[in-house]
PDB file of N, CA and C in Angstrom:
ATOM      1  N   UNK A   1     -10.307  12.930   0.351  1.00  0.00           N
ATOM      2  CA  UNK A   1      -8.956  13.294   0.749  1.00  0.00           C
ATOM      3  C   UNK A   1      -8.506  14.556   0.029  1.00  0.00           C
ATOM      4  N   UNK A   2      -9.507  15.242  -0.578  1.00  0.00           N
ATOM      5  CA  UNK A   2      -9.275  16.108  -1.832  1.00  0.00           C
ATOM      6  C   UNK A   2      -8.828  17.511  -0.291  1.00  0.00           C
ATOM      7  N   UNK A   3      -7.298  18.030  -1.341  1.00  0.00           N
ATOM      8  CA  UNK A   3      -6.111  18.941  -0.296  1.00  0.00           C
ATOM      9  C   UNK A   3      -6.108  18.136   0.907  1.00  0.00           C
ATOM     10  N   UNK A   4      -6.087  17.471   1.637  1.00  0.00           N
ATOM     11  CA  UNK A   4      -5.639  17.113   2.145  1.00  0.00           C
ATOM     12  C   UNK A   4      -3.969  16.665   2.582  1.00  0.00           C
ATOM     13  N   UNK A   5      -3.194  16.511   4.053  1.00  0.00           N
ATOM     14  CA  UNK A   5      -1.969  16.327   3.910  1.00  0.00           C
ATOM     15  C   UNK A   5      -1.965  14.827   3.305  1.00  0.00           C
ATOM     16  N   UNK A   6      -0.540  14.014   2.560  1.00  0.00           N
ATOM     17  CA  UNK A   6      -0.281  12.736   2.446  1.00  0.00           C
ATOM     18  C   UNK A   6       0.554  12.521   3.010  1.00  0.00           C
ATOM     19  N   UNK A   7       1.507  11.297   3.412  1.00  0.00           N
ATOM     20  CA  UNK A   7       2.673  11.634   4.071  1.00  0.00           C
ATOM     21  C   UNK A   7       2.928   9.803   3.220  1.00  0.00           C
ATOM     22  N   UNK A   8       4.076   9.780   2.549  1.00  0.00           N
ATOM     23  CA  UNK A   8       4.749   8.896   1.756  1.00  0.00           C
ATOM     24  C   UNK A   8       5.734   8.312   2.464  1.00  0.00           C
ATOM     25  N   UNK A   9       5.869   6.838   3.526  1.00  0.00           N
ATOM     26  CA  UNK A   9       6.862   6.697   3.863  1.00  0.00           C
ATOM     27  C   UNK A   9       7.358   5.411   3.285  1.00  0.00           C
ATOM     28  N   UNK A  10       8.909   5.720   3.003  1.00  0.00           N
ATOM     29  CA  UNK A  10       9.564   4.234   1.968  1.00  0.00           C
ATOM     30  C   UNK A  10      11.273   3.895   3.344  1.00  0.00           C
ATOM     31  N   UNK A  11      11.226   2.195   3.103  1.00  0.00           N
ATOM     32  CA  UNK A  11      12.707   2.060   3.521  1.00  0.00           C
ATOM     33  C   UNK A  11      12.124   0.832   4.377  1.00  0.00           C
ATOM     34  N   UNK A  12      13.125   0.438   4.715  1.00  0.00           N
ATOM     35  CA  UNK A  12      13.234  -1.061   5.948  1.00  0.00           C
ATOM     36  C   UNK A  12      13.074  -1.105   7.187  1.00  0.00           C
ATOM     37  N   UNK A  13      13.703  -1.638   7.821  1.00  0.00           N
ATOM     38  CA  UNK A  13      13.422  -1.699   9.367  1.00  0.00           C
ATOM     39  C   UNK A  13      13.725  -0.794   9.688  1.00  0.00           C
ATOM     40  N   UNK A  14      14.438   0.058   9.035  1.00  0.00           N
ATOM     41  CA  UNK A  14      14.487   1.580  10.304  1.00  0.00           C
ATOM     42  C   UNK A  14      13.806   2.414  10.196  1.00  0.00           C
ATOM     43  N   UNK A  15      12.276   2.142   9.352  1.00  0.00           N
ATOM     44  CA  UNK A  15      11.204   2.882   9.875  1.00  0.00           C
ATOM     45  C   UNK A  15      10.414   2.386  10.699  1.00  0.00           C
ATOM     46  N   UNK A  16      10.958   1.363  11.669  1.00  0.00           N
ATOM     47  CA  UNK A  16      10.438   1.373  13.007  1.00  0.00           C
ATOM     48  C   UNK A  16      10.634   2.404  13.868  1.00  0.00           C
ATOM     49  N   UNK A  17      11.507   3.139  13.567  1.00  0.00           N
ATOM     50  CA  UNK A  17      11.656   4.606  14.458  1.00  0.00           C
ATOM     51  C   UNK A  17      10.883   5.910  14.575  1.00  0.00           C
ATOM     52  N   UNK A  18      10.339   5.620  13.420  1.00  0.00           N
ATOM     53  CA  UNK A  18       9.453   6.648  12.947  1.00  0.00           C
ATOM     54  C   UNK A  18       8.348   7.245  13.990  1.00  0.00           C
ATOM     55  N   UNK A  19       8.371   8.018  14.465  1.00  0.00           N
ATOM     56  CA  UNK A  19       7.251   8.567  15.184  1.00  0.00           C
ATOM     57  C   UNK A  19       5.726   9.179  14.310  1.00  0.00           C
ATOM     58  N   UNK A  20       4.866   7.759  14.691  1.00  0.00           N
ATOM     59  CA  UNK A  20       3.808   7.576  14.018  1.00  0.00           C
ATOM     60  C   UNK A  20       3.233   8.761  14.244  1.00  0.00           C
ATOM     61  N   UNK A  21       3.222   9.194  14.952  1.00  0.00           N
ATOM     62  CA  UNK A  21       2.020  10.336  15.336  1.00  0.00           C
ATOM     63  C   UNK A  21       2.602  11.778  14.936  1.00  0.00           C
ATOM     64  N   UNK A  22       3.998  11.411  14.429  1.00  0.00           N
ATOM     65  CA  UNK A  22       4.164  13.140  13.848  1.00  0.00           C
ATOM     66  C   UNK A  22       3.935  12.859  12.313  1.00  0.00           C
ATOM     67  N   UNK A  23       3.692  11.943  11.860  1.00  0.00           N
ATOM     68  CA  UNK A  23       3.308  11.925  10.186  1.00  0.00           C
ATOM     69  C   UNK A  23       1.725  12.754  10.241  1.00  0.00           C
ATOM     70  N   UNK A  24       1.739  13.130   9.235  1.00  0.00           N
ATOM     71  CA  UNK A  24       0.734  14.620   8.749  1.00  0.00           C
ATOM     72  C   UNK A  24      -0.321  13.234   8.092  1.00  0.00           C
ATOM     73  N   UNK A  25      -1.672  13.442   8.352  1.00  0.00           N
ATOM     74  CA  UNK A  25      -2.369  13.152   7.067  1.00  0.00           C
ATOM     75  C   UNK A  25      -2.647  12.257   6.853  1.00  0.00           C
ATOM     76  N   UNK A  26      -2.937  11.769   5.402  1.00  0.00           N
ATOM     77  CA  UNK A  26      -2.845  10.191   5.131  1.00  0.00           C
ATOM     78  C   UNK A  26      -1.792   9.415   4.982  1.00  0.00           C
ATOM     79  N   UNK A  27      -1.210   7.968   5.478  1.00  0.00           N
ATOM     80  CA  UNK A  27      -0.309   7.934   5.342  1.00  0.00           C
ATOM     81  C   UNK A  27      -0.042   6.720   4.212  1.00  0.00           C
ATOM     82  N   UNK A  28       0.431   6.635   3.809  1.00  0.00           N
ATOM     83  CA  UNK A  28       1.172   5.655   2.517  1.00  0.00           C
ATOM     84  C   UNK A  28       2.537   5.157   2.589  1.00  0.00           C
ATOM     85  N   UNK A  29       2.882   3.778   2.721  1.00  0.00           N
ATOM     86  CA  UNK A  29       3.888   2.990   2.689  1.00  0.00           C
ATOM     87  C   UNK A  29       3.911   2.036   1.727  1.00  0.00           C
ATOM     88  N   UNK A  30       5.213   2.133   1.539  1.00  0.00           N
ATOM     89  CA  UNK A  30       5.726   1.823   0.088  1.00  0.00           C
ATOM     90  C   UNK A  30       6.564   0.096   0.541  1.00  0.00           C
ATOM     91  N   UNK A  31       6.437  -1.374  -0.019  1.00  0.00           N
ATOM     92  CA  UNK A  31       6.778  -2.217   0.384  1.00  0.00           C
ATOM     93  C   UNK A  31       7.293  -2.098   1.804  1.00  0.00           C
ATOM     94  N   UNK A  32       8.349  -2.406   2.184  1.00  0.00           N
ATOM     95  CA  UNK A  32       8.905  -3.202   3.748  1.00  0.00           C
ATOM     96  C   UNK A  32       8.388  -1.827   4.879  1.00  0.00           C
ATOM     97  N   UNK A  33       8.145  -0.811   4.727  1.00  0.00           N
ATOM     98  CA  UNK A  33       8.365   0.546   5.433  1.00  0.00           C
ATOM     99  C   UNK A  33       6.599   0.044   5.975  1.00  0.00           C
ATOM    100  N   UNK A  34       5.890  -0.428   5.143  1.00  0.00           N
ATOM    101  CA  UNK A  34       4.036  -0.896   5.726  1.00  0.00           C
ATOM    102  C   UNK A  34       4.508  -1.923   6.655  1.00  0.00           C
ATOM    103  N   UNK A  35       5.145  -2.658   6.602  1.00  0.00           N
ATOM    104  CA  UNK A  35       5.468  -3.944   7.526  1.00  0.00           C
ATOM    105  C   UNK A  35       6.303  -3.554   8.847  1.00  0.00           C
ATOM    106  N   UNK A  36       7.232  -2.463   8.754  1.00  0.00           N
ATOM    107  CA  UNK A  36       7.956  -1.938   9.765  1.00  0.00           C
ATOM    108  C   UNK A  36       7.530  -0.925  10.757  1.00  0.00           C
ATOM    109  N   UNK A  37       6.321  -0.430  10.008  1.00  0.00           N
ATOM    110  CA  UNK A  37       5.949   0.643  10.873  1.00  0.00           C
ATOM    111  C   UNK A  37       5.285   0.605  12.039  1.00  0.00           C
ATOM    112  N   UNK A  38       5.191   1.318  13.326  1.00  0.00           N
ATOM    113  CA  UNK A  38       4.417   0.924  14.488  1.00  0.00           C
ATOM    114  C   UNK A  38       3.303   0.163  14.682  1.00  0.00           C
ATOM    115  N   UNK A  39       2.506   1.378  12.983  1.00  0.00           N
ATOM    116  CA  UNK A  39       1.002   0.719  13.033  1.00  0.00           C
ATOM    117  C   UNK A  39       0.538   0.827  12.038  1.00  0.00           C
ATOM    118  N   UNK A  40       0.228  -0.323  11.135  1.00  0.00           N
ATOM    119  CA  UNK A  40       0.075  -0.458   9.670  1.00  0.00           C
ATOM    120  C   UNK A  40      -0.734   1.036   9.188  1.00  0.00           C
ATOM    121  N   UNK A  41      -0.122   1.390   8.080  1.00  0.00           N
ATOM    122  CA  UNK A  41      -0.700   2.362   7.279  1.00  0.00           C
ATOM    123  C   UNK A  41      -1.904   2.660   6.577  1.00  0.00           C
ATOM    124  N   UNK A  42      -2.105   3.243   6.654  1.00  0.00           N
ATOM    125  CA  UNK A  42      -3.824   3.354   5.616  1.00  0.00           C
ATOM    126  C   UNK A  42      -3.626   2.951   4.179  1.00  0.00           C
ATOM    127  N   UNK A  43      -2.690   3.209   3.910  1.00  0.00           N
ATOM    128  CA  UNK A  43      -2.342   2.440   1.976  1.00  0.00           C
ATOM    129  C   UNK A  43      -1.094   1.770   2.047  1.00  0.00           C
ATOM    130  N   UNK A  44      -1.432   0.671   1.485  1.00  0.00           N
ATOM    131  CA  UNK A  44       0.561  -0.183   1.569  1.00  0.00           C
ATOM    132  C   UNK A  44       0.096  -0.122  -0.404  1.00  0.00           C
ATOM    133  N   UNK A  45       1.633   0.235  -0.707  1.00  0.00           N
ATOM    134  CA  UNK A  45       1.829   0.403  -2.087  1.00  0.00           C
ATOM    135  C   UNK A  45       2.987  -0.792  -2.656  1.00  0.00           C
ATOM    136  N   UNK A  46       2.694  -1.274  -3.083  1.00  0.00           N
ATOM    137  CA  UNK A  46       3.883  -2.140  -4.186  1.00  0.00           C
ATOM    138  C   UNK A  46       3.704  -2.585  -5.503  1.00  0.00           C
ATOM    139  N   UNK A  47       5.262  -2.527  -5.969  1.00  0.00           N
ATOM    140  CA  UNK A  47       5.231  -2.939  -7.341  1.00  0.00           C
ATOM    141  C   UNK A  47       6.186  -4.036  -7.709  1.00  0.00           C
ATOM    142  N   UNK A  48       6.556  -4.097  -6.273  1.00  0.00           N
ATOM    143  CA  UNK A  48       7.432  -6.056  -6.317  1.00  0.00           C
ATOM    144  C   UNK A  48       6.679  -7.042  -6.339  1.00  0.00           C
ATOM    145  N   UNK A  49       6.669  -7.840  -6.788  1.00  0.00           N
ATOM    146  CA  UNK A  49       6.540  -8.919  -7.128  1.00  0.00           C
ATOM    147  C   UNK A  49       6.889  -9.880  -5.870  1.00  0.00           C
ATOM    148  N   UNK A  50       8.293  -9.751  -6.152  1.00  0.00           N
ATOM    149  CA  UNK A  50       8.433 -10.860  -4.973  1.00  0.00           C
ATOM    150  C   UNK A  50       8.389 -10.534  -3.498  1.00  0.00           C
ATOM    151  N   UNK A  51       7.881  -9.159  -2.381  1.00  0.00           N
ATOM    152  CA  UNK A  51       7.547  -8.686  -1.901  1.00  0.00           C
ATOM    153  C   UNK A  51       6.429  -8.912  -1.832  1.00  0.00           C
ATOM    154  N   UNK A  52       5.331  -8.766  -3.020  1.00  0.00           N
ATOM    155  CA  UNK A  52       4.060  -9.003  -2.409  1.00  0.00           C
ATOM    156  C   UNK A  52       3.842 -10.499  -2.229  1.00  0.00           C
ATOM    157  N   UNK A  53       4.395 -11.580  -2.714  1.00  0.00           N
ATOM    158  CA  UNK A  53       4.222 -12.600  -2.680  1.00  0.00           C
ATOM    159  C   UNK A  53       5.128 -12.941  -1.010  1.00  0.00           C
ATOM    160  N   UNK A  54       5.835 -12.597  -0.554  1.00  0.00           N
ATOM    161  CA  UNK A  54       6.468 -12.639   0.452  1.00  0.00           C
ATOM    162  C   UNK A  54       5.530 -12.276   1.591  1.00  0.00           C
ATOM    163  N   UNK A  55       4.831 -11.183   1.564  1.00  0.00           N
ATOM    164  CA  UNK A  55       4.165 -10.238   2.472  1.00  0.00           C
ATOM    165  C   UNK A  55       2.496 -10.632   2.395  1.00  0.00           C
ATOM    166  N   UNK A  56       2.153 -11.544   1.114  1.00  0.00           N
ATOM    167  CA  UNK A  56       0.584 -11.806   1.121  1.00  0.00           C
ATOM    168  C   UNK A  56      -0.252 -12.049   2.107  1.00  0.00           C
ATOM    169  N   UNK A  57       0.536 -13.041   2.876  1.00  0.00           N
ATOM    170  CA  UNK A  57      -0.469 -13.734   4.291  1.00  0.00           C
ATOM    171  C   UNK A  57      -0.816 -11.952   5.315  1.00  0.00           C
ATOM    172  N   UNK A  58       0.276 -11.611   5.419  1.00  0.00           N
ATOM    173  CA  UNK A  58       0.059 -10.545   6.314  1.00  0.00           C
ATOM    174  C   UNK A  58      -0.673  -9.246   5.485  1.00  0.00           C
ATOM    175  N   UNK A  59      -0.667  -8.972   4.045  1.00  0.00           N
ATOM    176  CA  UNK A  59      -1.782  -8.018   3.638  1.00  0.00           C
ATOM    177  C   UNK A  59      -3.204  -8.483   4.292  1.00  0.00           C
ATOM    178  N   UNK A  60      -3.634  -9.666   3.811  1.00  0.00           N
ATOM    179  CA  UNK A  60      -4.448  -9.976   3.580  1.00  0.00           C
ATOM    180  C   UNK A  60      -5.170  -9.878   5.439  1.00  0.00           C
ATOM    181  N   UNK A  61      -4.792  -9.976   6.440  1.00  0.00           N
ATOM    182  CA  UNK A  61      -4.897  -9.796   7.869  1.00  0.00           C
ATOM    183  C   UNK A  61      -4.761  -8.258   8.175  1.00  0.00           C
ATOM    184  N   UNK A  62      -3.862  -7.476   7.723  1.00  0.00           N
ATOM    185  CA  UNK A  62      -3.730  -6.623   8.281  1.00  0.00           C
ATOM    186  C   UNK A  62      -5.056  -5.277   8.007  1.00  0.00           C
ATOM    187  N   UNK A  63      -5.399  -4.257   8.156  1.00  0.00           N
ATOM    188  CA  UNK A  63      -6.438  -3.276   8.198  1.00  0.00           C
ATOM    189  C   UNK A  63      -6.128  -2.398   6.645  1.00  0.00           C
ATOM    190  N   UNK A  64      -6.651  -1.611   6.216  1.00  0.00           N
ATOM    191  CA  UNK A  64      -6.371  -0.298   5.263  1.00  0.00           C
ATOM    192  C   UNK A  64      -6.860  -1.212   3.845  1.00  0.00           C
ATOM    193  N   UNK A  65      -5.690  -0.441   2.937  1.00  0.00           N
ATOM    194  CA  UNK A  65      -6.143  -0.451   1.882  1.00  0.00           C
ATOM    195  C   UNK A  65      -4.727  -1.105   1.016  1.00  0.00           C
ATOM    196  N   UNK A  66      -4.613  -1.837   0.212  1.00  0.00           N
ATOM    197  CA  UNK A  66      -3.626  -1.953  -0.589  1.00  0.00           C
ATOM    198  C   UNK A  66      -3.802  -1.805  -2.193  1.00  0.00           C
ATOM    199  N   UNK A  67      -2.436  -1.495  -2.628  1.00  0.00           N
ATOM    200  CA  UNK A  67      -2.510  -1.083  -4.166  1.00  0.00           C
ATOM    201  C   UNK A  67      -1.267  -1.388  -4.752  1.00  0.00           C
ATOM    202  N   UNK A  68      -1.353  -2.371  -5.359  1.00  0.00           N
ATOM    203  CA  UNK A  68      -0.742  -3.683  -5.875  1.00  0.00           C
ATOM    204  C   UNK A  68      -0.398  -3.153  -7.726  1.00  0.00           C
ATOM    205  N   UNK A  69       0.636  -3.506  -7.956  1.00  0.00           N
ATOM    206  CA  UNK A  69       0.648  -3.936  -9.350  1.00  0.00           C
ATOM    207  C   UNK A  69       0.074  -4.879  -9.952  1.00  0.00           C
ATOM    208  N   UNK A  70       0.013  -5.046 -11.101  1.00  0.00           N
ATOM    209  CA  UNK A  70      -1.171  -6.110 -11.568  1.00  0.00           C
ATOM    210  C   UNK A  70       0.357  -6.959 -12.052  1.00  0.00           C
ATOM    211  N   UNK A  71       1.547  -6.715 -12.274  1.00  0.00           N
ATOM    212  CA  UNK A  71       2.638  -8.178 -12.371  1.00  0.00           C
ATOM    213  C   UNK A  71       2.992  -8.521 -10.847  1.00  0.00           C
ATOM    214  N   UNK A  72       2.653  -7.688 -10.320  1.00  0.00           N
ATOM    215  CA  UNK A  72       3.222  -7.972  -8.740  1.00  0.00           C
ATOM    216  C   UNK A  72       2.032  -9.426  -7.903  1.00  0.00           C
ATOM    217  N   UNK A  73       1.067  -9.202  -8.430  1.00  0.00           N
ATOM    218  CA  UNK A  73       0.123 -10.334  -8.070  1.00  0.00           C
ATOM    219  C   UNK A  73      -0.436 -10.963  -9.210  1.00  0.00           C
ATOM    220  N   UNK A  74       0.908 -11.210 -10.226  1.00  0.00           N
ATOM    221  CA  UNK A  74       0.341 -12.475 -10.987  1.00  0.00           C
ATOM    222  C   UNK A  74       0.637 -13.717 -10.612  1.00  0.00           C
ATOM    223  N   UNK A  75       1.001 -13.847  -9.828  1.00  0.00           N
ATOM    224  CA  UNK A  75       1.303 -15.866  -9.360  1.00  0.00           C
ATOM    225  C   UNK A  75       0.307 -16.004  -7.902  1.00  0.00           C
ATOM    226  N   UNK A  76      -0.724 -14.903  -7.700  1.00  0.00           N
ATOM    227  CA  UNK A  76      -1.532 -14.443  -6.572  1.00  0.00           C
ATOM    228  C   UNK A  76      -3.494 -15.275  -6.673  1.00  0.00           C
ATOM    229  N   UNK A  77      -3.890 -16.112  -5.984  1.00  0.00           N
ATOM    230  CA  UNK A  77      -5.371 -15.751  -6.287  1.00  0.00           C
ATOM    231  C   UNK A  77      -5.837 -14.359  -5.466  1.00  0.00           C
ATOM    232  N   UNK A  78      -6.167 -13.363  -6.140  1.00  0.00           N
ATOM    233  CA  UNK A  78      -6.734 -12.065  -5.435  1.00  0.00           C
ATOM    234  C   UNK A  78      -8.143 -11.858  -5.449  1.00  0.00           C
ATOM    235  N   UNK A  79      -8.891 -12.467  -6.097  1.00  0.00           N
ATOM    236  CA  UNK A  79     -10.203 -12.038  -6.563  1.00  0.00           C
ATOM    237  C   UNK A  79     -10.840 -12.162  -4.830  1.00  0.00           C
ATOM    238  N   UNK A  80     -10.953 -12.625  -3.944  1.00  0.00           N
ATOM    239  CA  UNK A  80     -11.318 -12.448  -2.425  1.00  0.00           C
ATOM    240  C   UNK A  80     -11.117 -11.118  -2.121  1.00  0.00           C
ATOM    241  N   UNK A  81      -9.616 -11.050  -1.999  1.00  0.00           N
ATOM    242  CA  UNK A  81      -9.205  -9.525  -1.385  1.00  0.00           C
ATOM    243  C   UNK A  81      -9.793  -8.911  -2.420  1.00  0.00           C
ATOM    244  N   UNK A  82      -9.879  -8.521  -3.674  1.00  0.00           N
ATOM    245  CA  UNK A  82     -11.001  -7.803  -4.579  1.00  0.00           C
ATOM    246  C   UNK A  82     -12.462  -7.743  -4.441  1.00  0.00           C
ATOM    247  N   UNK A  83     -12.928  -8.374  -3.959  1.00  0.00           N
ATOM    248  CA  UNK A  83     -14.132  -8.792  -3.860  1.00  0.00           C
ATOM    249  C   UNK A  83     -14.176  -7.813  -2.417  1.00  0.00           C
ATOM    250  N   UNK A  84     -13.575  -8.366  -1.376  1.00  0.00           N
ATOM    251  CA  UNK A  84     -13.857  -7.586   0.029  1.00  0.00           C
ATOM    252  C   UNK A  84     -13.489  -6.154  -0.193  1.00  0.00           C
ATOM    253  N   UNK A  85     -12.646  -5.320  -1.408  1.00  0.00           N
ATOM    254  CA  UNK A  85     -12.687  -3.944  -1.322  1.00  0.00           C
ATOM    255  C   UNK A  85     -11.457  -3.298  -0.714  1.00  0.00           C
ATOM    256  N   UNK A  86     -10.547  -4.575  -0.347  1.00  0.00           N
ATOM    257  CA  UNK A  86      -8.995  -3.671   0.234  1.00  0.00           C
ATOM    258  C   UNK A  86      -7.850  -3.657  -1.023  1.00  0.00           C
ATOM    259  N   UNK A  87      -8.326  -4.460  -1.905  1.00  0.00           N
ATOM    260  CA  UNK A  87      -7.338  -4.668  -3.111  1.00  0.00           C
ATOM    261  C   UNK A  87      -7.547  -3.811  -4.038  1.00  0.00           C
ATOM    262  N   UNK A  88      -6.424  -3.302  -4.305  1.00  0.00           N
ATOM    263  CA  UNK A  88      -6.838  -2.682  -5.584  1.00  0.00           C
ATOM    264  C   UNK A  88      -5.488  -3.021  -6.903  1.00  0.00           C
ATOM    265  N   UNK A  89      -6.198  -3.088  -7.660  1.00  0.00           N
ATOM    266  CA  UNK A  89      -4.873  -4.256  -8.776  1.00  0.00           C
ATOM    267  C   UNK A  89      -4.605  -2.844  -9.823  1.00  0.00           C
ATOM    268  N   UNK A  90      -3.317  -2.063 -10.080  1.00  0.00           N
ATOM    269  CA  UNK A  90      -3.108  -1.449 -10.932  1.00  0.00           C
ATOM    270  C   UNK A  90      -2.542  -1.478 -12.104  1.00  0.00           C
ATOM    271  N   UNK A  91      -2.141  -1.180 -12.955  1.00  0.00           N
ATOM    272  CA  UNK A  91      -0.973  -1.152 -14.040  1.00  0.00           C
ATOM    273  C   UNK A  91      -0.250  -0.030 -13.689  1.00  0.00           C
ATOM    274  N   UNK A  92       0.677  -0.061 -14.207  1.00  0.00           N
ATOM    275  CA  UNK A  92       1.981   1.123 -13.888  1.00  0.00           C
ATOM    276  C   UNK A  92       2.329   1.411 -15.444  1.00  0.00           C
ATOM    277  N   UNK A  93       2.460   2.449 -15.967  1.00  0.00           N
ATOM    278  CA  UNK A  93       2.219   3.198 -17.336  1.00  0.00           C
ATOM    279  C   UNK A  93       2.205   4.362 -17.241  1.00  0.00           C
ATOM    280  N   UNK A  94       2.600   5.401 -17.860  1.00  0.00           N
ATOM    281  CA  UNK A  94       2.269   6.806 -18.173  1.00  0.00           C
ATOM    282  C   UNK A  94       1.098   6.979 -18.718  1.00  0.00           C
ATOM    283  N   UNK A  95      -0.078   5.807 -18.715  1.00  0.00           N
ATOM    284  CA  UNK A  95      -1.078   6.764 -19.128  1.00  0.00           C
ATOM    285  C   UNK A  95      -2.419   6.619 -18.114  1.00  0.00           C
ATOM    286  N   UNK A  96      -1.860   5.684 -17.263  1.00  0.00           N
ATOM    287  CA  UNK A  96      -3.259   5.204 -15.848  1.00  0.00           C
ATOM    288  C   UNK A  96      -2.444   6.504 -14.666  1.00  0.00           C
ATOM    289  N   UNK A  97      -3.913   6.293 -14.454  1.00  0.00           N
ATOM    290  CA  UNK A  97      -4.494   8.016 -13.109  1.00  0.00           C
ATOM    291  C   UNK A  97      -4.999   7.455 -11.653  1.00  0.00           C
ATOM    292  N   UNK A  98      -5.452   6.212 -12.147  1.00  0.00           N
ATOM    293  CA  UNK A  98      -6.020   5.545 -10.866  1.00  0.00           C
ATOM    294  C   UNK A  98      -6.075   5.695  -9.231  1.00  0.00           C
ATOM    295  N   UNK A  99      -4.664   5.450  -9.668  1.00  0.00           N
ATOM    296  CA  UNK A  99      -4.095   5.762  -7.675  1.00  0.00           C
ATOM    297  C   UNK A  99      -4.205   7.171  -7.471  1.00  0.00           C
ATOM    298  N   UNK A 100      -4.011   8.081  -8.090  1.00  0.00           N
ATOM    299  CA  UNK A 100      -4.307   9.712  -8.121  1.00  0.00           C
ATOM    300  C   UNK A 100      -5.249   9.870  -7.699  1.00  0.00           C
ATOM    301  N   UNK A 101      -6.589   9.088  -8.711  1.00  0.00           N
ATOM    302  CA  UNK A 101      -7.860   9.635  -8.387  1.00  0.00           C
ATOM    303  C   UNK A 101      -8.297   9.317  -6.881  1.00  0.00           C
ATOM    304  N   UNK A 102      -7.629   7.809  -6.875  1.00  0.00           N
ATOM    305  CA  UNK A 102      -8.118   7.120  -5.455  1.00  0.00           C
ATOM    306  C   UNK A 102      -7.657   8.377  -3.840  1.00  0.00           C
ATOM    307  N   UNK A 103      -6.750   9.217  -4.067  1.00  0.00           N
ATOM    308  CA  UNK A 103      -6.356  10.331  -3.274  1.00  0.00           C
ATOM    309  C   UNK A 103      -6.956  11.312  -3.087  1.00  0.00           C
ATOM    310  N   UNK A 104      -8.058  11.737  -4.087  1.00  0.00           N
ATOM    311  CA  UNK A 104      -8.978  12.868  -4.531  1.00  0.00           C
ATOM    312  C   UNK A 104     -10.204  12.406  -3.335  1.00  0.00           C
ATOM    313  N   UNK A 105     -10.645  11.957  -3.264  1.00  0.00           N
ATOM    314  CA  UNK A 105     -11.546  11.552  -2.313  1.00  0.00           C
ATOM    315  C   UNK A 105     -12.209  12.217  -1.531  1.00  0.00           C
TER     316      UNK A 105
END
């Protein structure tokens, strides 16, 4: 994905309006905005907790890639979705690069 466009979309049901096909690039949704959108995103991002626990059944079905906080899926068994390669469990800190690097691609 290295230069490549990204396109970051965040918010609720009224990014059902969104015209999928004018987003640039890769696209990335941030909690409820992955669930609202026409057509699930290539990365769903969260750092709720009670969101991902809300939204689990449908990560776990839906296509792409997710990137989870590691408190956001502590009341979670994940090691499956880890194992199959769509999970990815982060920490959130000023000193992890992770999700960065995962963009470099």
């Amino acid at each position: 994905m290295k230069g490549g466009d990204v396109t970051i979309v965040a918010g609720g049901w009224s990014v059902r309006n969104v015209a999928i096909d004018r987003l640039c690039g890769q696209v990335i949704a941030v909690n409820e905005a992955a669930f609202h959108l026409p057509k699930p995103p290539a990365i769903v991002v969260s750092m709720d907790r009670l969101w991902t626990e809300h939204r689990w059944e449908w990560l776990t079905i839906r296509a792409g890639e997710a990137w989870l906080r590691r408190s956001a899926v502590q009341n979670l068994d994940v090691a499956r979705a880890r194992a199959e390669g769509w999970l990815h469990v982060f920490d959130c800190d000023n000193t992890q690069d992770v999700f960065a690097r995962c963009l470099q691609r």
